[in-house]
Protein backbone atom coordinates (compact mmCIF):
# COMPACT_ATOMS: atom_id res chain seq x y z
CA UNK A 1 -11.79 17.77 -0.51
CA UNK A 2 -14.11 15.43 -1.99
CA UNK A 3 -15.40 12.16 0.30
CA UNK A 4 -15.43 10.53 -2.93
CA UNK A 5 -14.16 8.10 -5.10
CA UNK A 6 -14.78 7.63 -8.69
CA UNK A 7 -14.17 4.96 -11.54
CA UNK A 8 -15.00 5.04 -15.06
CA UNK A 9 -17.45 8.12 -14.03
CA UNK A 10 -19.52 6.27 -11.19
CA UNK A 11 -19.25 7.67 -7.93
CA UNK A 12 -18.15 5.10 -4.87
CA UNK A 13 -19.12 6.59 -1.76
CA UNK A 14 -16.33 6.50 0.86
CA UNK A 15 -17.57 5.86 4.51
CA UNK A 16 -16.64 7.95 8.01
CA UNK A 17 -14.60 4.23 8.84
CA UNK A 18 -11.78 5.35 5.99
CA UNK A 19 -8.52 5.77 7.68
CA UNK A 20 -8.20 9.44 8.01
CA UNK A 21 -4.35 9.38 6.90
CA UNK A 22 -6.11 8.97 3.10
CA UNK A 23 -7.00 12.64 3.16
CA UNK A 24 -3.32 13.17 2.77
CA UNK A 25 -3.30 11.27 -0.19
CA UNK A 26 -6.19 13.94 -1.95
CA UNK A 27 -4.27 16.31 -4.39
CA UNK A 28 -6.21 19.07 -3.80
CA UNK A 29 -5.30 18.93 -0.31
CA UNK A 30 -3.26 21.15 1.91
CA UNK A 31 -2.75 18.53 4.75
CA UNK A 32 0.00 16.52 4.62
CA UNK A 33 0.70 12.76 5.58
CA UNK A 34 2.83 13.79 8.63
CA UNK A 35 0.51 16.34 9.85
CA UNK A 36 -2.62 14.39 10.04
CA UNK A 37 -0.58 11.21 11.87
CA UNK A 38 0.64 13.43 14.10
CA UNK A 39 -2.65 14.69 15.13
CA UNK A 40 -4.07 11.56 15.15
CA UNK A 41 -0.75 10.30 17.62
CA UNK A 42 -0.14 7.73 14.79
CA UNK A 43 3.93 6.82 14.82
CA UNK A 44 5.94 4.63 12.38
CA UNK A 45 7.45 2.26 15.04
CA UNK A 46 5.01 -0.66 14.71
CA UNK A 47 4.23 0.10 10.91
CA UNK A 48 5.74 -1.76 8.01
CA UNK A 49 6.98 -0.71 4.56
CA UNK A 50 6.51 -4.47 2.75
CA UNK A 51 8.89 -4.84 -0.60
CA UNK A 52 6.97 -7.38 -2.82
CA UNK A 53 10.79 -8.75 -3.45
CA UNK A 54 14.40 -7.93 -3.63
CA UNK A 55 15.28 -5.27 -6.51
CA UNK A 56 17.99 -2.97 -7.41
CA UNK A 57 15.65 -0.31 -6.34
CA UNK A 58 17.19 1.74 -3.09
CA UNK A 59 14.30 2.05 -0.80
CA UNK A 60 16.05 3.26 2.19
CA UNK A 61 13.83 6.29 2.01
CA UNK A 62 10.99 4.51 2.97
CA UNK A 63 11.99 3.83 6.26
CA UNK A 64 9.99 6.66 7.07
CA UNK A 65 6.89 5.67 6.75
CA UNK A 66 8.21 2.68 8.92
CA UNK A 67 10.52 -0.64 9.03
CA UNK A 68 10.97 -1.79 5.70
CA UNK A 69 10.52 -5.76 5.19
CA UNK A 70 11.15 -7.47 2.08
CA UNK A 71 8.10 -10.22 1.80
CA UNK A 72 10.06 -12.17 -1.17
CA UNK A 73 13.77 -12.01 -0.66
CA UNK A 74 16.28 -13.54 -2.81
CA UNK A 75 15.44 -15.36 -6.10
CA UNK A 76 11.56 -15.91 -6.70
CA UNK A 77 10.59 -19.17 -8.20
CA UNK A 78 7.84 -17.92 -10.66
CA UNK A 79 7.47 -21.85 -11.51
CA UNK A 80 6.51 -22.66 -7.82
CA UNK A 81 3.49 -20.23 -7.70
CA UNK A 82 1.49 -21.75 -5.53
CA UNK A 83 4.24 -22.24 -2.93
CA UNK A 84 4.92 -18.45 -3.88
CA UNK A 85 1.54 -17.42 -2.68
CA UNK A 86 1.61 -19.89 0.51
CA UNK A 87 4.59 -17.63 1.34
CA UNK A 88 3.51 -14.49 0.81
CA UNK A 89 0.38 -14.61 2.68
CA UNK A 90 2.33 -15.99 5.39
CA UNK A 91 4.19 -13.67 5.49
CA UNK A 92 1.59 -11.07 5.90
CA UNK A 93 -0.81 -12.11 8.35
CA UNK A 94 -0.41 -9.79 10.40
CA UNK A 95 -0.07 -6.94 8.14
CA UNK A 96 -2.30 -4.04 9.06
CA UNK A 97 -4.22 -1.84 6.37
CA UNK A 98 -2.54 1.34 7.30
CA UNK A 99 0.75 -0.25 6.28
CA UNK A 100 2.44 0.23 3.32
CA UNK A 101 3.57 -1.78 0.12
CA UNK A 102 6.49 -0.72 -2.17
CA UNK A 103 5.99 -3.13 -5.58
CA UNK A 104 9.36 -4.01 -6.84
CA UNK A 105 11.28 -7.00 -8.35
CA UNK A 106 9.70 -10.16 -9.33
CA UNK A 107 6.26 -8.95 -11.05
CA UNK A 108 4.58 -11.99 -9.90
CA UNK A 109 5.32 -11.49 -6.29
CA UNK A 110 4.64 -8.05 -6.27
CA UNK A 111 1.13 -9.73 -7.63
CA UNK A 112 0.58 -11.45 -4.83
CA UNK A 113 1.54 -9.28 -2.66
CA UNK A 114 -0.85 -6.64 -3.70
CA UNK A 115 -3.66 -9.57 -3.92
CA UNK A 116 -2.62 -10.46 -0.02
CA UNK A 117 -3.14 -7.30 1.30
CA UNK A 118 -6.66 -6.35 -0.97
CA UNK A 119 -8.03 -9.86 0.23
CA UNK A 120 -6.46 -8.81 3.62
CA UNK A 121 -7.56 -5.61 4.29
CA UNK A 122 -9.51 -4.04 1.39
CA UNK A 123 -6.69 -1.16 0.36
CA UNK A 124 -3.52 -1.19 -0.68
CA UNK A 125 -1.40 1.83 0.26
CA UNK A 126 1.30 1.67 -2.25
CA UNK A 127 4.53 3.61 -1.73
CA UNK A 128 5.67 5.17 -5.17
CA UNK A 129 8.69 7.19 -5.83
CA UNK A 130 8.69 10.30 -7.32
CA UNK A 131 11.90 11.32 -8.71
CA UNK A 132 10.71 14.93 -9.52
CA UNK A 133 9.57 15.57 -5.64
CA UNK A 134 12.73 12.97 -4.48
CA UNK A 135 9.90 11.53 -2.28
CA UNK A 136 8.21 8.72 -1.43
CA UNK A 137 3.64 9.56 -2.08
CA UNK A 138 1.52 7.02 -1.50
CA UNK A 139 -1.49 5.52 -3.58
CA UNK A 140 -4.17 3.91 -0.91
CA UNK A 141 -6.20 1.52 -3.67
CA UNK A 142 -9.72 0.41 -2.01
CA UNK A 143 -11.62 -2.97 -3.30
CA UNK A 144 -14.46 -1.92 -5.21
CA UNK A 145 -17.20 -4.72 -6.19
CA UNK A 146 -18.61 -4.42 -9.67
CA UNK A 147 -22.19 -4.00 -8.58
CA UNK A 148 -20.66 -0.59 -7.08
CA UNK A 149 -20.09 0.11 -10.69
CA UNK A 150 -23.56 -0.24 -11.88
């Protein structure tokens, strides 16, 4: 398994302090999610599955990976952004980077809600169904700075 991460070519070193679960989230690994939390004692009780906003989407199969929360429910006003964004960092204060975000519904919240928890944290662990494997995989998404391009 490779330590690394790389954009556009450029290799972006990733430090001991990454979260251990991400070496689940390597394709060429063996490991999977469950195994490594359970060796690390990690349990879902006190994690959250936040749902950008309310969508036809069924996403009881994400319950999981912990209580699902929907940061945005009911309509979104896309006209009231800024009172959108008030909301949704509200809302996740006290998020934690190893939880997870399912991006569904209104496009602008599920903006903000993916800005929130990059400004937040620095990853976004992002909860994506595959129909093929009828499974939830995640997608952990780290900040990188563009002089870590150059």
């Amino acid at each position: 398994m490779s330590d690394d991460l790389y954009i556009n070519g450029k290799k972006i070193p990733m430090g001991p302090d990454e979260p251990l679960s991400n070496l689940s989230y390597d394709p060429d690994s063996t490991l999977t999610n469950e195994a490594i939390e359970e060796v690390r004692g990690v349990t879902t009780e006190n994690r959250k599955v936040w749902v950008s906003a309310d969508s036809s989407h069924d996403v009881s199969m994400a319950k999981s990976f912990g209580e699902v929360v929907t940061v945005v429910p009911g309509k979104v006003n896309v006209f009231g952004s800024d009172s959108l964004k008030k909301q949704v960092y509200e809302v996740l204060k006290d998020s934690k980077p190893d939880e997870y975000v399912i991006l569904a519904g209104n496009m602008l919240a599920s903006a903000l809600v993916y800005e929130a928890m990059m400004n937040y944290h620095g990853v976004v662990n992002v909860l994506i169904f595959s129909f093929s494997q009828n499974k939830y995989e995640v997608r952990s998404i780290r900040e990188v700075r563009l002089e870590e391009l150059e």
